[in-house]
C-alpha atoms as a PDB file:
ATOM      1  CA  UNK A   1      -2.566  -5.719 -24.347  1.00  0.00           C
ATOM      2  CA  UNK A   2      -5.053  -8.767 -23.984  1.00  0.00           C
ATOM      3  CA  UNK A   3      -7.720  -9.706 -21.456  1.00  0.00           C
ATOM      4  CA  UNK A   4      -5.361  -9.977 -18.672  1.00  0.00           C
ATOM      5  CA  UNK A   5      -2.418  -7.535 -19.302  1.00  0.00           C
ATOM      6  CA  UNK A   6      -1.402  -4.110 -20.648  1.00  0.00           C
ATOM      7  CA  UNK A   7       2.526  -3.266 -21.338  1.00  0.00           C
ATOM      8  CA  UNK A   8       2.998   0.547 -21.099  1.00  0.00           C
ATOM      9  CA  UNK A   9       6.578   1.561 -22.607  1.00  0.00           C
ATOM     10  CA  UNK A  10       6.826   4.339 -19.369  1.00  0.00           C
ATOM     11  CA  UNK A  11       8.825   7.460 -20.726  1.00  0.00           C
ATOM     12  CA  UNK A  12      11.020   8.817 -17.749  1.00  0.00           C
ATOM     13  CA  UNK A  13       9.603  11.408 -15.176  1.00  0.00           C
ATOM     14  CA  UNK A  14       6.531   9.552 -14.809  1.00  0.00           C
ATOM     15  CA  UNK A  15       5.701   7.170 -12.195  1.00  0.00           C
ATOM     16  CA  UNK A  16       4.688   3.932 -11.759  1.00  0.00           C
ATOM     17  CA  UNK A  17       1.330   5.216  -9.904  1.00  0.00           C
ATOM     18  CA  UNK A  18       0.418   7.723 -12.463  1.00  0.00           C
ATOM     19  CA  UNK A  19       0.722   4.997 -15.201  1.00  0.00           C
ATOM     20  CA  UNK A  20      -1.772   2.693 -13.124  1.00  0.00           C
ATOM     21  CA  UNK A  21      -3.926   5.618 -12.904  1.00  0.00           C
ATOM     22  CA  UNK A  22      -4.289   7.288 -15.948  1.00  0.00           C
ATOM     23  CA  UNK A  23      -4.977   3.580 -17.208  1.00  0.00           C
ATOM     24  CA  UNK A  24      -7.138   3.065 -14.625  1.00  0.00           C
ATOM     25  CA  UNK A  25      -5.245  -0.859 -14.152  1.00  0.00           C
ATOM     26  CA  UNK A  26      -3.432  -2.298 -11.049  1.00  0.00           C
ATOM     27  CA  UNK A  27       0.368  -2.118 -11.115  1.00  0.00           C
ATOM     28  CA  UNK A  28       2.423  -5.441 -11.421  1.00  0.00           C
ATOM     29  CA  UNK A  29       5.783  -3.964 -10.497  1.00  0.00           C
ATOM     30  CA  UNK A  30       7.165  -0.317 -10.575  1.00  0.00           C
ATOM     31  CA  UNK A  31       9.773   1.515 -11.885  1.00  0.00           C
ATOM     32  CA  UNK A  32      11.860   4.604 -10.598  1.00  0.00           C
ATOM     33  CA  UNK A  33       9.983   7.504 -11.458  1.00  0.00           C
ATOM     34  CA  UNK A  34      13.389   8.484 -14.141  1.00  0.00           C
ATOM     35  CA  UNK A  35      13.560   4.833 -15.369  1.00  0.00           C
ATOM     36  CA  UNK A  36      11.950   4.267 -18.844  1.00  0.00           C
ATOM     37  CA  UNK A  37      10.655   0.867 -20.032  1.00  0.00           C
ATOM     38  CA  UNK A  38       8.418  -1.796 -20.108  1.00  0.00           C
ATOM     39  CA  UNK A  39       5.770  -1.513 -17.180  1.00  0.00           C
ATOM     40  CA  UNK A  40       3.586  -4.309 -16.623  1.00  0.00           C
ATOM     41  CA  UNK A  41      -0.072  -3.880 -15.160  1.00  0.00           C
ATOM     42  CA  UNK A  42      -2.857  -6.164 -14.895  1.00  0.00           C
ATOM     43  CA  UNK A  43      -6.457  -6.146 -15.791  1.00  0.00           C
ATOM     44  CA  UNK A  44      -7.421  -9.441 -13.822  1.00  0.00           C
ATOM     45  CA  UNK A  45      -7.102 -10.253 -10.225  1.00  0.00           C
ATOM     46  CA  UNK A  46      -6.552 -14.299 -10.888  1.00  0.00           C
ATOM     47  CA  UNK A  47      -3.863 -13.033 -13.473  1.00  0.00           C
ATOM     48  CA  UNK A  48      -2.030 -11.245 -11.068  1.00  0.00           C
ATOM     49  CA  UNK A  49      -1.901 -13.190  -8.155  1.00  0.00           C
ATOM     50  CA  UNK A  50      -0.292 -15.938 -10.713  1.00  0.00           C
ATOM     51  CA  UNK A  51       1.941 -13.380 -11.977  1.00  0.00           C
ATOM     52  CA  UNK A  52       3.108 -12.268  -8.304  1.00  0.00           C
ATOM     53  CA  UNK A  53       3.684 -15.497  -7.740  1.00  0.00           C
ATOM     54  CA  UNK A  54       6.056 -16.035 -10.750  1.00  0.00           C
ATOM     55  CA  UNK A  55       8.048 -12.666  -9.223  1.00  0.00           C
ATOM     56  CA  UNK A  56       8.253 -14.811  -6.541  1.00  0.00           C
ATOM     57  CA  UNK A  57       9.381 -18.115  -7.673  1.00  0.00           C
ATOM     58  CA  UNK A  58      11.961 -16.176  -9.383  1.00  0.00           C
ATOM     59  CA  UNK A  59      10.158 -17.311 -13.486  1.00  0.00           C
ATOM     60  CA  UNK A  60      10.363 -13.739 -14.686  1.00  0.00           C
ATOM     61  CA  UNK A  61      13.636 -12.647 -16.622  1.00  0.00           C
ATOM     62  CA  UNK A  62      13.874  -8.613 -16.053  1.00  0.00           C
ATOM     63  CA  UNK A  63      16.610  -7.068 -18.894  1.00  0.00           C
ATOM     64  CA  UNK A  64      17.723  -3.222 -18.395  1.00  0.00           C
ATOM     65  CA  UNK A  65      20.045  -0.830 -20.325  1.00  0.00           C
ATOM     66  CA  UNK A  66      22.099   1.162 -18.456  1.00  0.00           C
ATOM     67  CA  UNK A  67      24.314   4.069 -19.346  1.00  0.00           C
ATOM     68  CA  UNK A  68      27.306   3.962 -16.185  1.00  0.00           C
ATOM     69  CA  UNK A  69      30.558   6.121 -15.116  1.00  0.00           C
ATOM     70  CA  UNK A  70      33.200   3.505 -15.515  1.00  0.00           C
ATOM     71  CA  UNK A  71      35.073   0.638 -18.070  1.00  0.00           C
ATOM     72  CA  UNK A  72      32.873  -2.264 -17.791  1.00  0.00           C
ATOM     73  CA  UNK A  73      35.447  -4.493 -19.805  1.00  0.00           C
ATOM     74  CA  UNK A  74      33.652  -7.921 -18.745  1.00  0.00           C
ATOM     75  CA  UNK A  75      30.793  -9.856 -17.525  1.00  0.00           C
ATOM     76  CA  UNK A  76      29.967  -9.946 -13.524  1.00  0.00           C
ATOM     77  CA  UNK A  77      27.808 -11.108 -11.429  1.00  0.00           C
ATOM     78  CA  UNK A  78      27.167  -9.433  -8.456  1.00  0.00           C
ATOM     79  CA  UNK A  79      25.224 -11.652  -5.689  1.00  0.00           C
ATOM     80  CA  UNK A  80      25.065  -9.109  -2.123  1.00  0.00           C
ATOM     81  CA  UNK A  81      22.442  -8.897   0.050  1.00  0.00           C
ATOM     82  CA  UNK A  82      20.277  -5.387   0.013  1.00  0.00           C
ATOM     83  CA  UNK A  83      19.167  -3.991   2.798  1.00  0.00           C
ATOM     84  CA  UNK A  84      16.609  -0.711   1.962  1.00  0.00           C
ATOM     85  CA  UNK A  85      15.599   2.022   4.333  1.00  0.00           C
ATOM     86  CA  UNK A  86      12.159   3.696   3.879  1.00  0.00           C
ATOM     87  CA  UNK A  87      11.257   7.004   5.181  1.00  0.00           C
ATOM     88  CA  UNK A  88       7.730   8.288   3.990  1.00  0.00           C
ATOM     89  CA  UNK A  89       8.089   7.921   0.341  1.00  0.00           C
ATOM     90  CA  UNK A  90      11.714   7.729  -0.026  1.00  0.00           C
ATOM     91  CA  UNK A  91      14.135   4.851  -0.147  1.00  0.00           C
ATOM     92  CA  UNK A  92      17.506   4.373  -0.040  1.00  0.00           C
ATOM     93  CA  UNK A  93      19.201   0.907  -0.517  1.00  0.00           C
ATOM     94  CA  UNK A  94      22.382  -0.721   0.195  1.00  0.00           C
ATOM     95  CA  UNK A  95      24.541  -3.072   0.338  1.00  0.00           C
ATOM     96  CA  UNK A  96      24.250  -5.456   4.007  1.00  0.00           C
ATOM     97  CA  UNK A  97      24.723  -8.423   5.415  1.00  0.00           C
ATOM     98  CA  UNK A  98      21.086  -7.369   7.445  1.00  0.00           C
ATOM     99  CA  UNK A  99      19.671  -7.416   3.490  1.00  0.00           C
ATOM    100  CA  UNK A 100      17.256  -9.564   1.531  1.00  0.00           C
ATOM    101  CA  UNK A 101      19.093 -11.894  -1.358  1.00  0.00           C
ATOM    102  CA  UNK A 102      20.171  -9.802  -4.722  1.00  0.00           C
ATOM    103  CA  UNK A 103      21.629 -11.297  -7.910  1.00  0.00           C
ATOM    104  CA  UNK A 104      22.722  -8.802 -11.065  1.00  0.00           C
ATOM    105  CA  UNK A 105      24.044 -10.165 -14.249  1.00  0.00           C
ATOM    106  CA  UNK A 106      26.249  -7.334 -15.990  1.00  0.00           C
ATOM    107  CA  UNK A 107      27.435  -7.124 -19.644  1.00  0.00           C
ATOM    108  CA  UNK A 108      29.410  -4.990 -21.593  1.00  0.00           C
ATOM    109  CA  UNK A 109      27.626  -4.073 -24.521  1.00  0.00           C
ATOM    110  CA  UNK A 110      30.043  -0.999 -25.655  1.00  0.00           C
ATOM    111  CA  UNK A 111      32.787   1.191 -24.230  1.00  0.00           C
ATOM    112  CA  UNK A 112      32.809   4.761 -25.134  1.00  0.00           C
ATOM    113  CA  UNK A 113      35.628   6.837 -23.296  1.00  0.00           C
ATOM    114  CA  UNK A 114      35.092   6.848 -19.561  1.00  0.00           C
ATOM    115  CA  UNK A 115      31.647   5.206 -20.068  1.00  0.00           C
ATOM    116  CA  UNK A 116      29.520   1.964 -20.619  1.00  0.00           C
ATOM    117  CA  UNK A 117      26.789   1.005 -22.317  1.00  0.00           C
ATOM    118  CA  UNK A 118      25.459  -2.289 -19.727  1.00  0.00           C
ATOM    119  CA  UNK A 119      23.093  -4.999 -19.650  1.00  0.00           C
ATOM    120  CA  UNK A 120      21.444  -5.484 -16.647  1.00  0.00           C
ATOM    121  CA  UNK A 121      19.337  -8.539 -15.872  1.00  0.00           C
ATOM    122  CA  UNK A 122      18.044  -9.498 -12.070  1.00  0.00           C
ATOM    123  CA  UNK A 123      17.051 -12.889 -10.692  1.00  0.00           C
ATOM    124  CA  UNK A 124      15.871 -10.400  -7.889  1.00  0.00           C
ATOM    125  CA  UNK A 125      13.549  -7.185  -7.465  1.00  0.00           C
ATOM    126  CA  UNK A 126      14.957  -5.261  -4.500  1.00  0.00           C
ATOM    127  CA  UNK A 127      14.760  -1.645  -4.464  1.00  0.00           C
ATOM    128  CA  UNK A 128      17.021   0.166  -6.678  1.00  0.00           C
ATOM    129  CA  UNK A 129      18.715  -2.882  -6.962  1.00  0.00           C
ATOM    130  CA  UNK A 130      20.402  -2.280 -10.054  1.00  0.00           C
ATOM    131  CA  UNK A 131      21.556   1.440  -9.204  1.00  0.00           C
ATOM    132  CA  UNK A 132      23.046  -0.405  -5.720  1.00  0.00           C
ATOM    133  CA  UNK A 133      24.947  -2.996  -7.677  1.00  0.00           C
ATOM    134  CA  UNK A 134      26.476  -0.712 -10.516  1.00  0.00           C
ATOM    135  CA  UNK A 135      27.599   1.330  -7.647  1.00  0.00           C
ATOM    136  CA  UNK A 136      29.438  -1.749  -5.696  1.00  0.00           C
ATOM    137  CA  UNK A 137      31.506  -2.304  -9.004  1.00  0.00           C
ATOM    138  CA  UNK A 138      32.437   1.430  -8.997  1.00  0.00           C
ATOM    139  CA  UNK A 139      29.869   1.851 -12.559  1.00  0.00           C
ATOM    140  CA  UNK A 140      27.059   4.117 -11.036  1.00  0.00           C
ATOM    141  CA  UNK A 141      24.808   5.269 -13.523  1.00  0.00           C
ATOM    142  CA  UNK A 142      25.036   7.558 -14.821  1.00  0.00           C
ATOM    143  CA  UNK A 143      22.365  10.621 -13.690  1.00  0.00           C
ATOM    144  CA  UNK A 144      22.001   8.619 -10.290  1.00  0.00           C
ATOM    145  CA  UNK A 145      23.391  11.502  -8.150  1.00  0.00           C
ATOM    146  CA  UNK A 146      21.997   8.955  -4.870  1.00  0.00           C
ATOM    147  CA  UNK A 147      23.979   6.337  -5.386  1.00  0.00           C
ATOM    148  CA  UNK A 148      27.736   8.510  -6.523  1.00  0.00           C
ATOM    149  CA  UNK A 149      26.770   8.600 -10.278  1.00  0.00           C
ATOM    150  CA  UNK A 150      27.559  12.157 -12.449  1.00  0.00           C
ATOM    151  CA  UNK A 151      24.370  15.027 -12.532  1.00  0.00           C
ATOM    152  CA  UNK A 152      22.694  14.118 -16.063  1.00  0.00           C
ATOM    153  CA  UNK A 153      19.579  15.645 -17.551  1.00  0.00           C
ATOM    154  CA  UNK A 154      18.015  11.964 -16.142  1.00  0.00           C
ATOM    155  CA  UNK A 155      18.810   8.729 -14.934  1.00  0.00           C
ATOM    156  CA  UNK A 156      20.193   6.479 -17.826  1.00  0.00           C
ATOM    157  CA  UNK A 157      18.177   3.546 -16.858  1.00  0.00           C
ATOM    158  CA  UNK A 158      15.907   1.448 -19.325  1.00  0.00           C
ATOM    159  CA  UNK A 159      13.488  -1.825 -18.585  1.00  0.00           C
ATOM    160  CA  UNK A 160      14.354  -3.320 -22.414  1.00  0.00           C
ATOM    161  CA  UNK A 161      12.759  -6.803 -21.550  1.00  0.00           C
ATOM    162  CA  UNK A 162      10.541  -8.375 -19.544  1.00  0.00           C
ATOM    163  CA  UNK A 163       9.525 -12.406 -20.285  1.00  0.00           C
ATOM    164  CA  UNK A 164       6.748 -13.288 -17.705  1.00  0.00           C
ATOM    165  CA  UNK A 165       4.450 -16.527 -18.159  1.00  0.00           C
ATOM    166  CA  UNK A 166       4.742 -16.914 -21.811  1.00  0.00           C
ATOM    167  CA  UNK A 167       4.768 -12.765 -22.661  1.00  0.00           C
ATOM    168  CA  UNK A 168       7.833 -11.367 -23.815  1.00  0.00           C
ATOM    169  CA  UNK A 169       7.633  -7.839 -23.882  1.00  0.00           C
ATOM    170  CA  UNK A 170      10.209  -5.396 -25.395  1.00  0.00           C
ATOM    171  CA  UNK A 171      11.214  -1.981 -25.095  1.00  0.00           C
ATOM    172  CA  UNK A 172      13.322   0.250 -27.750  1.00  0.00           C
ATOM    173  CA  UNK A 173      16.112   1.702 -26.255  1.00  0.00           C
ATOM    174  CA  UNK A 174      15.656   5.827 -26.124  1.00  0.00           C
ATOM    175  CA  UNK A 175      17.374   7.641 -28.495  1.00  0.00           C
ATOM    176  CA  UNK A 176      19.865   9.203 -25.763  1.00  0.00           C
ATOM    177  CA  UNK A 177      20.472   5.577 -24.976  1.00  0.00           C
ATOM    178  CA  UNK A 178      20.940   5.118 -28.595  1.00  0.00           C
ATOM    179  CA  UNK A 179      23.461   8.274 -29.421  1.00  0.00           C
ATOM    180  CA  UNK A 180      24.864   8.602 -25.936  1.00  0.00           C
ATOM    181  CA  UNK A 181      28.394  10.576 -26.525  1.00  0.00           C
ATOM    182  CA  UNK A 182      30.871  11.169 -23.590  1.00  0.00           C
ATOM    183  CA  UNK A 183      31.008  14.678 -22.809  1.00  0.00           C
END
């Protein structure tokens, strides 16, 4: 935290808005309500609009840790459009040729039976994004019952790195990250 930004490691089951408003701070992105991570607010209006505009340009490099149904053996990139449907205050997201521009870098980090441990970094914010993508390559995540991944006691999603206008901000993986075992 400094004069212009605070980095909240979110723990899952808590949203983006609470965060903002227990800290009483304006919210510089969001997170699913079960993805942990870093969470980025801001504390200055001139601050933010710079840092919107980095979103924008495409200057921020977004890492996540996902735990996914599914062998990934090697790197991919998935580049497909997302198109996301909003009805009150649910979305749902997919794949279209209607959709706004969506990149996903995937790595292998480990292979444990039927399961992967990923890296997930985005050129691209769209909504569940990263959830959409994993599910294209037949890797849902898993916990993410929405989008064809296995019931889990949460979504096995993580924010591990953000790197925005000189900040680099980190996240520890959970410990269920950490120790996850295939059942």
């Amino acid at each position: 935290e400094d004069d212009y930004i605070m980095a909240v490691d979110k723990p899952a089951f808590m949203t983006s808005e609470e965060v903002a408003e227990a800290k009483k701070l304006t919210l510089l992105h969001r997170l699913d309500r079960e993805t942990s991570g870093v969470l980025l607010l801001t504390k200055d209006e001139t601050f933010h609009k710079k840092a919107i505009n980095a979103f924008k340009k495409r200057e921020v490099y977004k890492e996540y840790i996902a735990i996914v149904d599914g062998r990934v053996v090697e790197a991919i990139d998935v580049n497909a459009p997302i198109l996301t449907i909003k009805k009150g205050n649910t979305a749902y997201s997919k794949i279209s040729d209607d959709g706004r521009e969506a990149i996903s870098h995937i790595e292998p980090l480990m292979i444990e039976g039927k399961r992967s441990k990923v890296k997930v970094s985005i050129e691209t914010g769209r909504t569940h994004q990263i959830r959409v993508h994993l599910k294209s390559i037949g890797a849902s995540i898993l916990g993410d019952t929405e989008y064809g991944g296995r019931p889990h006691k949460r979504l096995m999603l993580h924010a591990s790195k953000i790197i925005l206008l000189g900040y680099i901000f980190q996240s520890k993986e959970p410990e269920d990250f950490i120790k996850f075992i295939v059942d």
